[in-house]
C-alpha atoms as a PDB file:
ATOM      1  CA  UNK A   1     182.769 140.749 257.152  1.00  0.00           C
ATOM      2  CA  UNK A   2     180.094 139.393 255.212  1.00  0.00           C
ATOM      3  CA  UNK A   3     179.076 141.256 252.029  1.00  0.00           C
ATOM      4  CA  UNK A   4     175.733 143.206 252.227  1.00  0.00           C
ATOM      5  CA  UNK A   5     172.804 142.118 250.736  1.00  0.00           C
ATOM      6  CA  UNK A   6     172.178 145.006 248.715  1.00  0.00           C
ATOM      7  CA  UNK A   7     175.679 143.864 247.326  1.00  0.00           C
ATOM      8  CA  UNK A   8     175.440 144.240 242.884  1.00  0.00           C
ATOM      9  CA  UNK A   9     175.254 140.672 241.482  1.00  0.00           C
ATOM     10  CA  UNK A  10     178.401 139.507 239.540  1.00  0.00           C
ATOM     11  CA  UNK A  11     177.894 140.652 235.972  1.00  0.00           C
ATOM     12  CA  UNK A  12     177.423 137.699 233.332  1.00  0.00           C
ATOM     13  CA  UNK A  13     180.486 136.406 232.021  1.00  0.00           C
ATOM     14  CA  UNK A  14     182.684 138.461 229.672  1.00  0.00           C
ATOM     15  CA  UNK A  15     183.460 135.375 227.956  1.00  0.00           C
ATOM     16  CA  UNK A  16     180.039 134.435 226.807  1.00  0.00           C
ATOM     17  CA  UNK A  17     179.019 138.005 226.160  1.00  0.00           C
ATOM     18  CA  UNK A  18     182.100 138.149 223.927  1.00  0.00           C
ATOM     19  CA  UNK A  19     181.414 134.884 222.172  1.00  0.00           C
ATOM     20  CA  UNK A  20     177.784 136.331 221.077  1.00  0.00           C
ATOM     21  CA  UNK A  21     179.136 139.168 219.189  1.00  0.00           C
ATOM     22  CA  UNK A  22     181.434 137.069 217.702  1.00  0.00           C
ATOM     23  CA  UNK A  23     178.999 134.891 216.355  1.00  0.00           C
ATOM     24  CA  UNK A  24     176.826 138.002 215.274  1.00  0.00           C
ATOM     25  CA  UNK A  25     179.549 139.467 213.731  1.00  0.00           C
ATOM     26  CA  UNK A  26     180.427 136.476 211.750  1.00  0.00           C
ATOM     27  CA  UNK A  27     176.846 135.767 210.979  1.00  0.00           C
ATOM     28  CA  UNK A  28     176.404 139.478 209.992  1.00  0.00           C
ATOM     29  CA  UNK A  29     179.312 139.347 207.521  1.00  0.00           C
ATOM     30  CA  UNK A  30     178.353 135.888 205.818  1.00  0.00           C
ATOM     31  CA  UNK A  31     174.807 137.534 204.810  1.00  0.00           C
ATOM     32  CA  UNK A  32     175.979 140.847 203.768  1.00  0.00           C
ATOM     33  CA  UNK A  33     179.332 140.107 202.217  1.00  0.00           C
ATOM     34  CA  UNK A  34     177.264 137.322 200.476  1.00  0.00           C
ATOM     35  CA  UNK A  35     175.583 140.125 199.096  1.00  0.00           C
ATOM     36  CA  UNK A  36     177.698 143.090 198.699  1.00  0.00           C
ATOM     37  CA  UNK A  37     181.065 142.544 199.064  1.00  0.00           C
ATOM     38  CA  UNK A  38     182.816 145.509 199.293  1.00  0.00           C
ATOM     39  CA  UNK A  39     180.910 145.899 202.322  1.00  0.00           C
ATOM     40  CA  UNK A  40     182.893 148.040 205.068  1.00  0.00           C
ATOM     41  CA  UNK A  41     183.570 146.864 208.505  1.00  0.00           C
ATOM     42  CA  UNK A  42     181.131 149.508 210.020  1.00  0.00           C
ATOM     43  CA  UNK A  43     178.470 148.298 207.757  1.00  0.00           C
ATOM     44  CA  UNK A  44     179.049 144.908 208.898  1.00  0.00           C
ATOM     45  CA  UNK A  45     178.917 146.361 212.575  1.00  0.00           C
ATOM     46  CA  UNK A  46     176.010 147.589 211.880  1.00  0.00           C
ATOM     47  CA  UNK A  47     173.790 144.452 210.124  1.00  0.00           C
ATOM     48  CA  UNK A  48     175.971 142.739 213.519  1.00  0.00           C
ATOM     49  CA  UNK A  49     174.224 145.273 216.254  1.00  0.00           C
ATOM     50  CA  UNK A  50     177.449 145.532 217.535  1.00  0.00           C
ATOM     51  CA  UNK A  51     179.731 148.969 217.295  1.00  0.00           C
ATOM     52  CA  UNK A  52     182.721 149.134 214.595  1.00  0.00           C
ATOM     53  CA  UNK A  53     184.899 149.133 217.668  1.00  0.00           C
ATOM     54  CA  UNK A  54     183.529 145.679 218.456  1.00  0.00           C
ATOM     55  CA  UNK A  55     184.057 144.397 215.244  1.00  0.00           C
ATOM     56  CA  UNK A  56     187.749 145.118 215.327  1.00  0.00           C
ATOM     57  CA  UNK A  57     188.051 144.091 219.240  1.00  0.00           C
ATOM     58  CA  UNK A  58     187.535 140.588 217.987  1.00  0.00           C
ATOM     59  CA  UNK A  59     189.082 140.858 214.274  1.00  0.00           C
ATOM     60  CA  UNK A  60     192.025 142.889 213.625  1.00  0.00           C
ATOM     61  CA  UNK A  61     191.230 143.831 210.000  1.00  0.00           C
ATOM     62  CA  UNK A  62     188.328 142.572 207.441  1.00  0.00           C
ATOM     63  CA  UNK A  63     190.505 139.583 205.930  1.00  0.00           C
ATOM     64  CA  UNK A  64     190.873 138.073 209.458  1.00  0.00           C
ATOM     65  CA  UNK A  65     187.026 138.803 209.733  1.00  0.00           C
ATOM     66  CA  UNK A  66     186.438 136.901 206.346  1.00  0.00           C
ATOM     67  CA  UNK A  67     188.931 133.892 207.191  1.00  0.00           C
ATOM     68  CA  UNK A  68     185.887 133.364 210.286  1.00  0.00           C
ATOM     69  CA  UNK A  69     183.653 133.380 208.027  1.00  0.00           C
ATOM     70  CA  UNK A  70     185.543 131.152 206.099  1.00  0.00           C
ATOM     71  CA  UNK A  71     186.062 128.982 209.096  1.00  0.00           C
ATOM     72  CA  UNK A  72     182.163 128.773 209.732  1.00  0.00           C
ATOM     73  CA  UNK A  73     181.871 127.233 206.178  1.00  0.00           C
ATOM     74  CA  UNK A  74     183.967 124.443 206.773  1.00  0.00           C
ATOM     75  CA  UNK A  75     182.760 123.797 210.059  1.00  0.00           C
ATOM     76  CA  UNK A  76     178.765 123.397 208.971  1.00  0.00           C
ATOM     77  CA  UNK A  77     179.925 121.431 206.190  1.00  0.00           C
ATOM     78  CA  UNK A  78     181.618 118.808 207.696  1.00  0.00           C
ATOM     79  CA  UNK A  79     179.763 119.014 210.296  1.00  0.00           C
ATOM     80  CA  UNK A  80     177.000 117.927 207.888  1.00  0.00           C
ATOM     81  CA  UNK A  81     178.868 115.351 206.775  1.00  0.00           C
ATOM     82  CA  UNK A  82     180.132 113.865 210.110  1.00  0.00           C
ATOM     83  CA  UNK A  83     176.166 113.522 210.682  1.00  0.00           C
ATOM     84  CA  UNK A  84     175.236 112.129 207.662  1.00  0.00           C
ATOM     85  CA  UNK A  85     177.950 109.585 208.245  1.00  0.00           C
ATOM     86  CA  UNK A  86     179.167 109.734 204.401  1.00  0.00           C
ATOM     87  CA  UNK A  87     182.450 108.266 205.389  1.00  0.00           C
ATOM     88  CA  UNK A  88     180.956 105.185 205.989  1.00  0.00           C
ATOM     89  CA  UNK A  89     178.028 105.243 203.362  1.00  0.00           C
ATOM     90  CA  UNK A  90     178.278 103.525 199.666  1.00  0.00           C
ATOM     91  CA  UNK A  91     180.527 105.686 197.180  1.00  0.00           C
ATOM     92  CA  UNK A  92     177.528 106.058 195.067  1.00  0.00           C
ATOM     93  CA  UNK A  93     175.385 107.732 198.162  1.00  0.00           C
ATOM     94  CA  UNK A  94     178.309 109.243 199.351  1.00  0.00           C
ATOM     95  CA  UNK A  95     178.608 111.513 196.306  1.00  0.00           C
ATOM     96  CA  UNK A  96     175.272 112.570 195.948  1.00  0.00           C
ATOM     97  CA  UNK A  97     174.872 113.487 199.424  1.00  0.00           C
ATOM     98  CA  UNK A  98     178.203 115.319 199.720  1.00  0.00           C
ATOM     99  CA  UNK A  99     177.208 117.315 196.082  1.00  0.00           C
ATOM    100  CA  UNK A 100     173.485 118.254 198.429  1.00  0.00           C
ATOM    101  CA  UNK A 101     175.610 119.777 201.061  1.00  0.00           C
ATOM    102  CA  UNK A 102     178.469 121.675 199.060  1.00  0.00           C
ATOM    103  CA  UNK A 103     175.529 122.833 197.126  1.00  0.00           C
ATOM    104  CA  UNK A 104     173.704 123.814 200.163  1.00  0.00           C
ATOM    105  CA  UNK A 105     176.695 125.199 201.316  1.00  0.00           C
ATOM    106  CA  UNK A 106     177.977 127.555 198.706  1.00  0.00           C
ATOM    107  CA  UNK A 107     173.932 128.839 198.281  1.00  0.00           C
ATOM    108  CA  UNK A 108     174.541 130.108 202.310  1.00  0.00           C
ATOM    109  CA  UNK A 109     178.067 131.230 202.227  1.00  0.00           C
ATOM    110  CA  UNK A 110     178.221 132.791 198.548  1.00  0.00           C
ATOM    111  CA  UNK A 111     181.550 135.018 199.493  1.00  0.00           C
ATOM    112  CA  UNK A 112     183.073 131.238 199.129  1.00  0.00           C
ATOM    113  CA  UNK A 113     182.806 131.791 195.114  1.00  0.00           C
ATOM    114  CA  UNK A 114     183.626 135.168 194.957  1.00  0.00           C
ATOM    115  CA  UNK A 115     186.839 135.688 193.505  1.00  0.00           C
ATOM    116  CA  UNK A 116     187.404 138.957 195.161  1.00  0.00           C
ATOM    117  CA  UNK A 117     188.364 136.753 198.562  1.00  0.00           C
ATOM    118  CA  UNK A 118     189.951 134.245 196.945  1.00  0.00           C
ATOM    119  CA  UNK A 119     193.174 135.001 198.345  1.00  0.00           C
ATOM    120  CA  UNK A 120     191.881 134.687 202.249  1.00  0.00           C
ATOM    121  CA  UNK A 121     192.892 132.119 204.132  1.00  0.00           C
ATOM    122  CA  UNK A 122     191.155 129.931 206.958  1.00  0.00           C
ATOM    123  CA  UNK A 123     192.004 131.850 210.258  1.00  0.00           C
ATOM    124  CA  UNK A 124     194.943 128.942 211.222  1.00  0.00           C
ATOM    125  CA  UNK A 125     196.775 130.103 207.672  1.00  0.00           C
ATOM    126  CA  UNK A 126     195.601 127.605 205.857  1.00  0.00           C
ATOM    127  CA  UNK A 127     193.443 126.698 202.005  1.00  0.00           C
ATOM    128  CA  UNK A 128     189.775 126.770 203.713  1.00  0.00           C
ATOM    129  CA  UNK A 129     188.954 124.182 201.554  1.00  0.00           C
ATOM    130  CA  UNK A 130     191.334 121.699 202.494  1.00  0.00           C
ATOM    131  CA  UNK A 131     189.503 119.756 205.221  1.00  0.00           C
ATOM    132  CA  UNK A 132     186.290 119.494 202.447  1.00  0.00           C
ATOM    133  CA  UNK A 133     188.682 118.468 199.691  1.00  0.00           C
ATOM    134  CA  UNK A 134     190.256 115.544 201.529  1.00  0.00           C
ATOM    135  CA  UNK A 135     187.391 113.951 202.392  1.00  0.00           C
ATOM    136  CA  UNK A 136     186.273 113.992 198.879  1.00  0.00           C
ATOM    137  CA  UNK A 137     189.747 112.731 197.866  1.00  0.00           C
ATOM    138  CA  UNK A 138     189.041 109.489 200.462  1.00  0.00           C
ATOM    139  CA  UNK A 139     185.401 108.910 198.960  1.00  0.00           C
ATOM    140  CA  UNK A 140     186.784 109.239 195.254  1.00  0.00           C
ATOM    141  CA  UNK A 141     189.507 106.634 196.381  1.00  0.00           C
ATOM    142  CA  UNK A 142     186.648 104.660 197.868  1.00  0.00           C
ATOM    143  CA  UNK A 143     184.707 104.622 195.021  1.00  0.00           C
ATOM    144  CA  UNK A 144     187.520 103.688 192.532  1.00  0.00           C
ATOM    145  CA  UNK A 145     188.311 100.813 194.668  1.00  0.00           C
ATOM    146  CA  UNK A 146     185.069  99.445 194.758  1.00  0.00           C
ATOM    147  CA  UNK A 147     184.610 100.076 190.764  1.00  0.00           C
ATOM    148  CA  UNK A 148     181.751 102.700 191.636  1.00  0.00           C
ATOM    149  CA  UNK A 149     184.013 105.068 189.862  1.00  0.00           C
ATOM    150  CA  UNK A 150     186.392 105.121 187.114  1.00  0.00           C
ATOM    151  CA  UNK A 151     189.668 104.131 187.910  1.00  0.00           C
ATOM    152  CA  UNK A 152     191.660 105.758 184.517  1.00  0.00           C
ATOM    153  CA  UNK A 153     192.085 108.754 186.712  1.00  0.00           C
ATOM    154  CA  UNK A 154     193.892 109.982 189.537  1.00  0.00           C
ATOM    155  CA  UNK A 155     191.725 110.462 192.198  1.00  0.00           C
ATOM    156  CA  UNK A 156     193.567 113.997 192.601  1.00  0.00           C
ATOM    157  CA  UNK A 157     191.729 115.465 189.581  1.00  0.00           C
ATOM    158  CA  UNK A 158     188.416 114.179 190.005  1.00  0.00           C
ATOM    159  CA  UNK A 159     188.550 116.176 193.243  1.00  0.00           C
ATOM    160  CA  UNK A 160     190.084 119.192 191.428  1.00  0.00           C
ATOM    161  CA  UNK A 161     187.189 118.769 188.445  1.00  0.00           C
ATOM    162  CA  UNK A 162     184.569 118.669 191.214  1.00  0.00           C
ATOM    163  CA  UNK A 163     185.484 121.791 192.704  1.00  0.00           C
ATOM    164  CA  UNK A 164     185.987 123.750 189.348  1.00  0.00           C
ATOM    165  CA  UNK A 165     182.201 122.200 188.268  1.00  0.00           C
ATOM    166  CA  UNK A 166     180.931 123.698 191.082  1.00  0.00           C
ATOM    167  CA  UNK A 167     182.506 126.827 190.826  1.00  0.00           C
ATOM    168  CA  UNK A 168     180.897 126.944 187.224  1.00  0.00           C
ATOM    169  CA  UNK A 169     177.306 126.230 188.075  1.00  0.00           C
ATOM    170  CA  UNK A 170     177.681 128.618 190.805  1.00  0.00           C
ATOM    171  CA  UNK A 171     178.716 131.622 187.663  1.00  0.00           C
ATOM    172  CA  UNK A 172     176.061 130.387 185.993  1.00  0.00           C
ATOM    173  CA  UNK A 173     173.837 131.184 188.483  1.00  0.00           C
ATOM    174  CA  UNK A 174     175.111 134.990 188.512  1.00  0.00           C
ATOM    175  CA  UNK A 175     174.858 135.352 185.074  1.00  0.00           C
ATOM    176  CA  UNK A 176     171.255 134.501 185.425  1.00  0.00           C
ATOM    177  CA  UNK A 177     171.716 131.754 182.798  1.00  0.00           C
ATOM    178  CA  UNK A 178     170.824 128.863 185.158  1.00  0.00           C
ATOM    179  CA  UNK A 179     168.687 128.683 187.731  1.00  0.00           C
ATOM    180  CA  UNK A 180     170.010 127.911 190.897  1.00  0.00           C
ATOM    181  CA  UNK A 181     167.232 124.061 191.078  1.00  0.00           C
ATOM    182  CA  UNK A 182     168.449 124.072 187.626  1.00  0.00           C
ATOM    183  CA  UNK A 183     172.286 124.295 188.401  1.00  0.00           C
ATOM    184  CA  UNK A 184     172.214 121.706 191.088  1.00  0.00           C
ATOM    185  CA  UNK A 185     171.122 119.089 188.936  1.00  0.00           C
ATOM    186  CA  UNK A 186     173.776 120.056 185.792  1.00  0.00           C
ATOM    187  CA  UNK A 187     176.251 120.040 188.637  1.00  0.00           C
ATOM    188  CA  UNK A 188     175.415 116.578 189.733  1.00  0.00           C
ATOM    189  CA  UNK A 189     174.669 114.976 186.391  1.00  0.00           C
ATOM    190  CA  UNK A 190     177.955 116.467 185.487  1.00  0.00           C
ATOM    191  CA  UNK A 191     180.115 114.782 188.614  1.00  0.00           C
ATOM    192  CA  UNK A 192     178.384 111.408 187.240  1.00  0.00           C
ATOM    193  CA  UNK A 193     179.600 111.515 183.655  1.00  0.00           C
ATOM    194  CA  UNK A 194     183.174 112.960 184.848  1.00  0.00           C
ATOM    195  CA  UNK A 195     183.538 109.934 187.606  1.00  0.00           C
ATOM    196  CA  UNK A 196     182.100 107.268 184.824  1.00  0.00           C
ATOM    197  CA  UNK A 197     179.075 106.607 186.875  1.00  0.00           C
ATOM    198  CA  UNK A 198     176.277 104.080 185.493  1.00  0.00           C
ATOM    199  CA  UNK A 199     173.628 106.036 185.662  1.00  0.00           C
ATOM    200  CA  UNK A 200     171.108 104.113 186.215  1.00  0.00           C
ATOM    201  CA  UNK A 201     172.554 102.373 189.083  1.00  0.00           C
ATOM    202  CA  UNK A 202     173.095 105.754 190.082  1.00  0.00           C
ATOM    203  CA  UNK A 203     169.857 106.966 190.158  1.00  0.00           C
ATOM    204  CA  UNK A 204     168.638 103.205 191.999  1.00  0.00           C
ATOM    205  CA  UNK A 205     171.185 103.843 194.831  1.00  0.00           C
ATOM    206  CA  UNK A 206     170.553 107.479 195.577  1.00  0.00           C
ATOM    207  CA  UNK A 207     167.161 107.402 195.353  1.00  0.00           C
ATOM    208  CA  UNK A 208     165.856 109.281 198.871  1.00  0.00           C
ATOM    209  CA  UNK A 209     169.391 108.548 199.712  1.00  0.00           C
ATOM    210  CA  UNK A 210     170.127 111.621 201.666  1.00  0.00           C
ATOM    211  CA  UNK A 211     166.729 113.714 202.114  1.00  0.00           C
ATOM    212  CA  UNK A 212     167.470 114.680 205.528  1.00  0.00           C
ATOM    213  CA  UNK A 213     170.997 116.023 204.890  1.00  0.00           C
ATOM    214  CA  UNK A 214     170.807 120.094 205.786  1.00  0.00           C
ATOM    215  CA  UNK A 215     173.702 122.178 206.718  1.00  0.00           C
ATOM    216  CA  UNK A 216     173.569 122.098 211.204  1.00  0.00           C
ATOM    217  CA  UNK A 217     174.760 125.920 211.614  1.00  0.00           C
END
């Protein structure tokens, strides 16, 4: 027998209702934890619009809450750098524009530098940083093979030296004894002298190099 046509439409799909408050939650806990965080889970439900027993419907406790977060990070920021195509661009280019997005992105996920998470792990178990790390590790190789950078050494800590610079001009910032325009540029003039960068053919080949490189989330 056919259904009547007073019949209640189907409601919308659980699945897509589900995957909104998962990306409010997440959203929700990169802003506030960003600011405050020893933010609870029901304040984080709350800035999310969502109830505390949402929150833990789709994370089990706060850490696997902040590994999403984490997750979201890494994401937008190769995301970025899949669509700036830096794999492919000149070592010299390459740099600057990855140092504009890892600055870009630690300014919009700040829980990234705060040591009170720096135990949390990307939701698959893993360093979050990893994925961000080895494509640096290609471009330095790129760039020491092509005599952009210097070659005396190992590629391995020029990536480990980039990451620590950045965690310093990010302290700085906190301290209030940089500003944060004021840290970028340290940070990148930094990354030149450490990599043996001419300068001036630094500052010819970046030149407007990557102005429309933003973070896509």
């Amino acid at each position: 027998m056919a259904a009547p046509l007073d019949a209640t439409p189907p409601a919308r799909p659980r699945r897509a209702d589900a995957q909104r408050s998962i990306t409010a939650i997440v959203e929700a806990a990169r802003v506030v934890l960003g600011e405050r965080p020893d933010a609870s889970m029901e304040d984080l439900a709350g800035a999310a619009g969502v109830t505390r027993q949402t929150v833990y419907a789709h994370f089990p406790s706060r850490d696997a809450l902040i590994a999403a977060v984490f997750d979201a990070a890494v994401a937008e920021g190769l995301a970025a750098i899949e669509a700036a195509n830096l794999d492919a661009a000149p070592p010299l280019v390459a740099i600057a524009c990855f140092l504009d997005i890892s600055w870009q992105l630690l300014r919009r996920y700040p829980l990234l530098l705060d040591p009170t998470f720096a135990r949390i792990r990307g939701s698959d178990g893993h360093d979050p940083h990893r994925a961000v790390t080895g494509f640096l590790e290609r471009l330095v190789r790129r760039g020491q093979r092509s005599g952009d950078f210097d070659r005396g050494l190992p590629a391995t800590w020029l990536v480990a030296a980039t990451l620590t610079l950045g965690h310093a001009a990010a302290d700085e910032i906190a301290t209030g004894r940089l500003t944060t325009a004021r840290a970028g540029r340290v940070l990148e003039d930094s990354v030149v002298r450490l990599y043996g960068i001419d300068r001036t053919r630094f500052r010819s080949a970046t030149v407007n190099a990557c102005p429309a490189v933003r973070l896509l989330g």
